[in-house]
C-alpha atoms as a PDB file:
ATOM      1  CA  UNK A   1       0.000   0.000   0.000  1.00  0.00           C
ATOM      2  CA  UNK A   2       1.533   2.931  -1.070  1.00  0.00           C
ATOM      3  CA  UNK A   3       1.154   6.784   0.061  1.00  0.00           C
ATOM      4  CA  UNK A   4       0.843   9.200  -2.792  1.00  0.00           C
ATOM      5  CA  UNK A   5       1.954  11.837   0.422  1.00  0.00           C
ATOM      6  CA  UNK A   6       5.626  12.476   0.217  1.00  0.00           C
ATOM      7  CA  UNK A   7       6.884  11.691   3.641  1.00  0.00           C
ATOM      8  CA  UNK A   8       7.879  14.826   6.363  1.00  0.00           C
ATOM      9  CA  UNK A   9      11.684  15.335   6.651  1.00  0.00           C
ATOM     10  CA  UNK A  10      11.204  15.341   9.836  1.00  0.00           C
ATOM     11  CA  UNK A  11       9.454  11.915  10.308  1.00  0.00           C
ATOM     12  CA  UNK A  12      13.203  10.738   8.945  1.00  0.00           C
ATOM     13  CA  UNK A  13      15.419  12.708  11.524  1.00  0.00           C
ATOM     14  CA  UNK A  14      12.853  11.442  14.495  1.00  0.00           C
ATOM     15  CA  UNK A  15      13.104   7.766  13.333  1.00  0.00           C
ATOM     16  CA  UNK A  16      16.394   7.879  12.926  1.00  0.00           C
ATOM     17  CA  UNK A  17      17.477   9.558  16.474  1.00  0.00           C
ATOM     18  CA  UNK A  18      14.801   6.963  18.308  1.00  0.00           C
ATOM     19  CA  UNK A  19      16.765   3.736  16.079  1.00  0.00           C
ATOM     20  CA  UNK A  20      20.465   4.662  16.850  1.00  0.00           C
ATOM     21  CA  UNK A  21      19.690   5.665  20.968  1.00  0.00           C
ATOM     22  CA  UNK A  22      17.692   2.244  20.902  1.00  0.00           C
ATOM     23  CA  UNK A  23      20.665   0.361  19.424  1.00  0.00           C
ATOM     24  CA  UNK A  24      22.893   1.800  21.471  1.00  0.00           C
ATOM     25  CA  UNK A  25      20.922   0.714  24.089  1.00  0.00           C
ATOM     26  CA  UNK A  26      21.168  -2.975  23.662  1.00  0.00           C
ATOM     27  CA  UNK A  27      24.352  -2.965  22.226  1.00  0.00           C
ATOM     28  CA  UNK A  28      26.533  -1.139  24.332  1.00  0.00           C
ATOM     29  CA  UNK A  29      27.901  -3.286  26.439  1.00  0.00           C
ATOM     30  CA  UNK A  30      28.717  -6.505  24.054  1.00  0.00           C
ATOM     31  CA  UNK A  31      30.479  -3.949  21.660  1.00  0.00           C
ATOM     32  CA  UNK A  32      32.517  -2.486  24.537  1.00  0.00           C
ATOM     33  CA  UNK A  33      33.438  -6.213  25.718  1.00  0.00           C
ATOM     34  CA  UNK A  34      34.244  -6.296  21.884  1.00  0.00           C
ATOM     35  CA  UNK A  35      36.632  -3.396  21.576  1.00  0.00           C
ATOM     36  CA  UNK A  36      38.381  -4.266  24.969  1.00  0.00           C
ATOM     37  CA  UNK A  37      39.223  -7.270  23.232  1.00  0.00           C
ATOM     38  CA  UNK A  38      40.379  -6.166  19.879  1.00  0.00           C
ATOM     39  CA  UNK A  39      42.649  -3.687  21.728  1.00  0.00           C
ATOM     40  CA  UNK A  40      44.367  -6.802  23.280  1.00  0.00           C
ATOM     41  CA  UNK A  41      47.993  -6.319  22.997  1.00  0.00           C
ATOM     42  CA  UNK A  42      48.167  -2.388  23.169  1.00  0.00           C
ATOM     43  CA  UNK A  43      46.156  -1.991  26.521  1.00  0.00           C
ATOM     44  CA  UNK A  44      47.937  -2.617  29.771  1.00  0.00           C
ATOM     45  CA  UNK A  45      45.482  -5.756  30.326  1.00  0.00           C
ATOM     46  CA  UNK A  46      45.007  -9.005  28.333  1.00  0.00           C
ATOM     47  CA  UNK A  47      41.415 -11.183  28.604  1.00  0.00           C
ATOM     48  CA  UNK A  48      41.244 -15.230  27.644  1.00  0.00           C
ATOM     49  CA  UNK A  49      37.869 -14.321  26.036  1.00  0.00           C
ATOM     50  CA  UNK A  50      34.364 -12.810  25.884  1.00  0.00           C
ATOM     51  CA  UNK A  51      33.819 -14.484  29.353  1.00  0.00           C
ATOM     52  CA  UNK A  52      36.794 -13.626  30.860  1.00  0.00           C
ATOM     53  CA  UNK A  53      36.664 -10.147  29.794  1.00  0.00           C
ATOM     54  CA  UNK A  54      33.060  -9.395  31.413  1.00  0.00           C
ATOM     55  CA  UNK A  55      33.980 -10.639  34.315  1.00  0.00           C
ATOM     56  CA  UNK A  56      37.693  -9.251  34.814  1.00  0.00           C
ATOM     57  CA  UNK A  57      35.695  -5.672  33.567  1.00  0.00           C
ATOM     58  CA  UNK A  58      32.880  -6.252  35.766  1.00  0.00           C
ATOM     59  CA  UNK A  59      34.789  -7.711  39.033  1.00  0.00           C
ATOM     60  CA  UNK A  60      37.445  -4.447  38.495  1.00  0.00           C
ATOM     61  CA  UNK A  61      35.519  -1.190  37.270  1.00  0.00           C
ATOM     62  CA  UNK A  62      31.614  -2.231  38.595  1.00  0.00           C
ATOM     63  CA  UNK A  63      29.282  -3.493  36.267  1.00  0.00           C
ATOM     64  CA  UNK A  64      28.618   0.626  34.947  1.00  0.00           C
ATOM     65  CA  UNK A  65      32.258   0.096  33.119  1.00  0.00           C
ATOM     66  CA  UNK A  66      30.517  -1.750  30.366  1.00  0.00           C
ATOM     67  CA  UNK A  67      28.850   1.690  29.942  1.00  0.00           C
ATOM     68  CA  UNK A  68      31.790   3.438  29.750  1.00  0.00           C
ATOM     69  CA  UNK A  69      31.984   6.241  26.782  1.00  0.00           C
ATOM     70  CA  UNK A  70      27.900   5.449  25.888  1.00  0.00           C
ATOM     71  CA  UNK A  71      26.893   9.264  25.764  1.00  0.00           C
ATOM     72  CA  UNK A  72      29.422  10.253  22.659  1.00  0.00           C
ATOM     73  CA  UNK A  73      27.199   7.353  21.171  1.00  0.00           C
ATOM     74  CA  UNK A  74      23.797   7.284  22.309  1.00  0.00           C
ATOM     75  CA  UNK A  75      23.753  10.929  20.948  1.00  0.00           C
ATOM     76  CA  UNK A  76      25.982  10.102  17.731  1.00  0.00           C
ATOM     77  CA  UNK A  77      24.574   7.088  16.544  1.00  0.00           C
ATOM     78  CA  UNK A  78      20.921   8.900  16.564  1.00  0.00           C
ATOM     79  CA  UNK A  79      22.642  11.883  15.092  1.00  0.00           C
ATOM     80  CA  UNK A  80      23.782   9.488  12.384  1.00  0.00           C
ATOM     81  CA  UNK A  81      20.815   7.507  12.035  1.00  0.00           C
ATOM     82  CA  UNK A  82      19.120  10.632  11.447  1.00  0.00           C
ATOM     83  CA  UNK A  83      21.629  11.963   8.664  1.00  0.00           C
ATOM     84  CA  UNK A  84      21.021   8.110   7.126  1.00  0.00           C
ATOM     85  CA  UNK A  85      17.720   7.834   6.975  1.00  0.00           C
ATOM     86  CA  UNK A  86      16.994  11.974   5.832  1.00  0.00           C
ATOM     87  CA  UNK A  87      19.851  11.677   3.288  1.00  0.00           C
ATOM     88  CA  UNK A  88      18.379   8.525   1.697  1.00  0.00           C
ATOM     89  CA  UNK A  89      14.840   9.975   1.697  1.00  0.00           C
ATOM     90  CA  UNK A  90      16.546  13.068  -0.047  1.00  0.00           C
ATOM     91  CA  UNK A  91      18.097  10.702  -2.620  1.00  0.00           C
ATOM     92  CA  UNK A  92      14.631   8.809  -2.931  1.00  0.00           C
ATOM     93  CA  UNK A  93      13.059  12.116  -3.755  1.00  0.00           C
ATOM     94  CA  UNK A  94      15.156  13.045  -6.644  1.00  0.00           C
ATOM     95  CA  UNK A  95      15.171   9.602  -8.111  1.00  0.00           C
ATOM     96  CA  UNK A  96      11.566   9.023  -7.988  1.00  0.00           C
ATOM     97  CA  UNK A  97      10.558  10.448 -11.095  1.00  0.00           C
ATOM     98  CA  UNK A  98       7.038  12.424 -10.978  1.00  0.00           C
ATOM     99  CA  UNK A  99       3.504  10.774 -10.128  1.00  0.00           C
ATOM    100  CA  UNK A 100       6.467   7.366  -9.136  1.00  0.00           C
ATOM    101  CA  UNK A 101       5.760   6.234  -5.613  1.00  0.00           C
ATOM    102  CA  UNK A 102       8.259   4.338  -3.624  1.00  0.00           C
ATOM    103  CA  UNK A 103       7.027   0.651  -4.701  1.00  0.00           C
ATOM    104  CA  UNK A 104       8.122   1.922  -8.702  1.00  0.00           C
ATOM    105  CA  UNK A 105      11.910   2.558  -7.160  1.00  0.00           C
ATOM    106  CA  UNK A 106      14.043   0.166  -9.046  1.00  0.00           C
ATOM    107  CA  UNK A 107      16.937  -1.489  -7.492  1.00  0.00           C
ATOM    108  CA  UNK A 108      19.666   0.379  -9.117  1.00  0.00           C
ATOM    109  CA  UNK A 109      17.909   3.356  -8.108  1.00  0.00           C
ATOM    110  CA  UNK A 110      17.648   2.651  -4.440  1.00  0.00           C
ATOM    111  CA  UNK A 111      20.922   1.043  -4.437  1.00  0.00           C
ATOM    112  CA  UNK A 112      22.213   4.304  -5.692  1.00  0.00           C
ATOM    113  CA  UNK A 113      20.023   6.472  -2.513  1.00  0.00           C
ATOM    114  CA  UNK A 114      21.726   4.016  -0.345  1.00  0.00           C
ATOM    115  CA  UNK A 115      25.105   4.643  -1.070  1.00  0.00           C
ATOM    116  CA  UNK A 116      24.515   8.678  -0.722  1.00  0.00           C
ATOM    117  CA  UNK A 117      22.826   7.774   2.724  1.00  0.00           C
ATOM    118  CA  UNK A 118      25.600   6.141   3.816  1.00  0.00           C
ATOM    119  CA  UNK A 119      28.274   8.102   2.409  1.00  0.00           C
ATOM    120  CA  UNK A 120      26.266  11.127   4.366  1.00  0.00           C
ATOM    121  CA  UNK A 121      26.541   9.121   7.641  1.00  0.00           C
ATOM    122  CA  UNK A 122      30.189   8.175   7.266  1.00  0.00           C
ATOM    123  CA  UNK A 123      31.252  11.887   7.520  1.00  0.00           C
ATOM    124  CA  UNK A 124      29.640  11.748  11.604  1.00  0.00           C
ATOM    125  CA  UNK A 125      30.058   8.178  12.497  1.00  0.00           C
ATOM    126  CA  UNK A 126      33.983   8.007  12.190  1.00  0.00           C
ATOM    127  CA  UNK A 127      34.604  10.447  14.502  1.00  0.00           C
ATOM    128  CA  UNK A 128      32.204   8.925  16.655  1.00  0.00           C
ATOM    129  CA  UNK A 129      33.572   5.169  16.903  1.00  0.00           C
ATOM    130  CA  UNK A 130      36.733   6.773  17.287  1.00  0.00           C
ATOM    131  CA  UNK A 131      35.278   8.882  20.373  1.00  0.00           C
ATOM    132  CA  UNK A 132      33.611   5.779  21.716  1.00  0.00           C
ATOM    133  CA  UNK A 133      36.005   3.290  21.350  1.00  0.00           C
ATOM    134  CA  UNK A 134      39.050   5.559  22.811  1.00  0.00           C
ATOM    135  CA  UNK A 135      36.941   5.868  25.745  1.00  0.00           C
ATOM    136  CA  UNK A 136      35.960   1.987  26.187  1.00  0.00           C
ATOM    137  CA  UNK A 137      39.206   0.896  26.247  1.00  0.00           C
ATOM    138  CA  UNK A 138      40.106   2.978  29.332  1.00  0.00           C
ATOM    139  CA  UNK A 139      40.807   1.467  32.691  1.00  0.00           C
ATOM    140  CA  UNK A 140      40.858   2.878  35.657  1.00  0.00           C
ATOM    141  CA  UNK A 141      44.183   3.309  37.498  1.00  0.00           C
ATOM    142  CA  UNK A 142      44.694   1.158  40.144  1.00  0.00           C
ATOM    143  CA  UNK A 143      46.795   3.964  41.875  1.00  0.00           C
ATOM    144  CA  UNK A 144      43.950   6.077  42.220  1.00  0.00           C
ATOM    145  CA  UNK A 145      43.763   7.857  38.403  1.00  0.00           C
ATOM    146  CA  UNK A 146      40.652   7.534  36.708  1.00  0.00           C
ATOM    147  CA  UNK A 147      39.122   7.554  33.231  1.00  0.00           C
ATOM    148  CA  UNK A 148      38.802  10.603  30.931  1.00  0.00           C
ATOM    149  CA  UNK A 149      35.215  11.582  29.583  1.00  0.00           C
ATOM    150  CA  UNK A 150      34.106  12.664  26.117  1.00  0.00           C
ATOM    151  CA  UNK A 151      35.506  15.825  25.745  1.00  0.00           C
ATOM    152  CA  UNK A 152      39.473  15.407  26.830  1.00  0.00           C
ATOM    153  CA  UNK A 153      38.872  12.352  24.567  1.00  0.00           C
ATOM    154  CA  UNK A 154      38.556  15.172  21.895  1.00  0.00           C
ATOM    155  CA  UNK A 155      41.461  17.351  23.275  1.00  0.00           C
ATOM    156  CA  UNK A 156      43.926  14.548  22.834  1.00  0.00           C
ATOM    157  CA  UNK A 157      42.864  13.397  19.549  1.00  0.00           C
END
């Protein structure tokens, strides 16, 4: 069932910021198990695995550690979410030729909207993983130091 209605640019940016603060959400803390890992080697602490990991992170910072650097990406990814899903509606809008509704979109087409969308995202989500994962693989001192936030994240880089 299509809508003749061309959608509110809005609608996109709303969607958008409620699907990346959602996936950051339930994501989190597996991806910062997952970067704590990958860093193995050029962090001061090594993990056997997954398991080990959680509960080595867990049993040392509090459970709140796999949480660590979420805000740069609960408000990035839904910043860049929006930019996705606005920039491919853009796209849509310009390849959809007149009285076309979205069902007469032809796979080249869309495939085309797609790669602008992401292309569009790309420019704010790089700076954000590389916000987010600088700050996930940051333990706390055991001489009393602690970890840095978002913004001297930004000062150093």
């Amino acid at each position: 069932m299509a809508s003749d209605k061309p959608s509110l640019p809005w609608r996109h940016f709303v969607a958008g910021a409620i699907s990346g603060c959602a996936e950051t959400l339930i994501s989190f803390p597996a991806d910062t198990l997952k970067v704590r890992l990958q860093a193995h080697g050029t962090v001061p602490v090594s993990f056997a695995g997954p398991m080990d990991c959680m509960r080595r992170t867990v049993h040392g910072e509090g459970w709140r550690a796999l949480f660590k650097g979420m805000s740069t990406p609960f408000f990035g990814y839904g910043g860049v979410n929006s930019l996705i899903f606005y920039s491919f509606a853009f796209a849509e809008s310009y390849a959809l030729e007149k009285n076309q509704t979205r069902e007469d979109m032809t796979i080249g087409k869309s495939l085309i909207c797609g790669g602008f969308a992401g292309a569009a995202g790309a420019t704010l989500l790089c700076p954000v993983e590389l916000i987010k994962s600088r700050l996930q693989v940051q333990f706390i001192d055991t001489r009393g130091g602690s970890s840095q936030g978002p913004a001297a994240v930004v000062r150093h880089i």
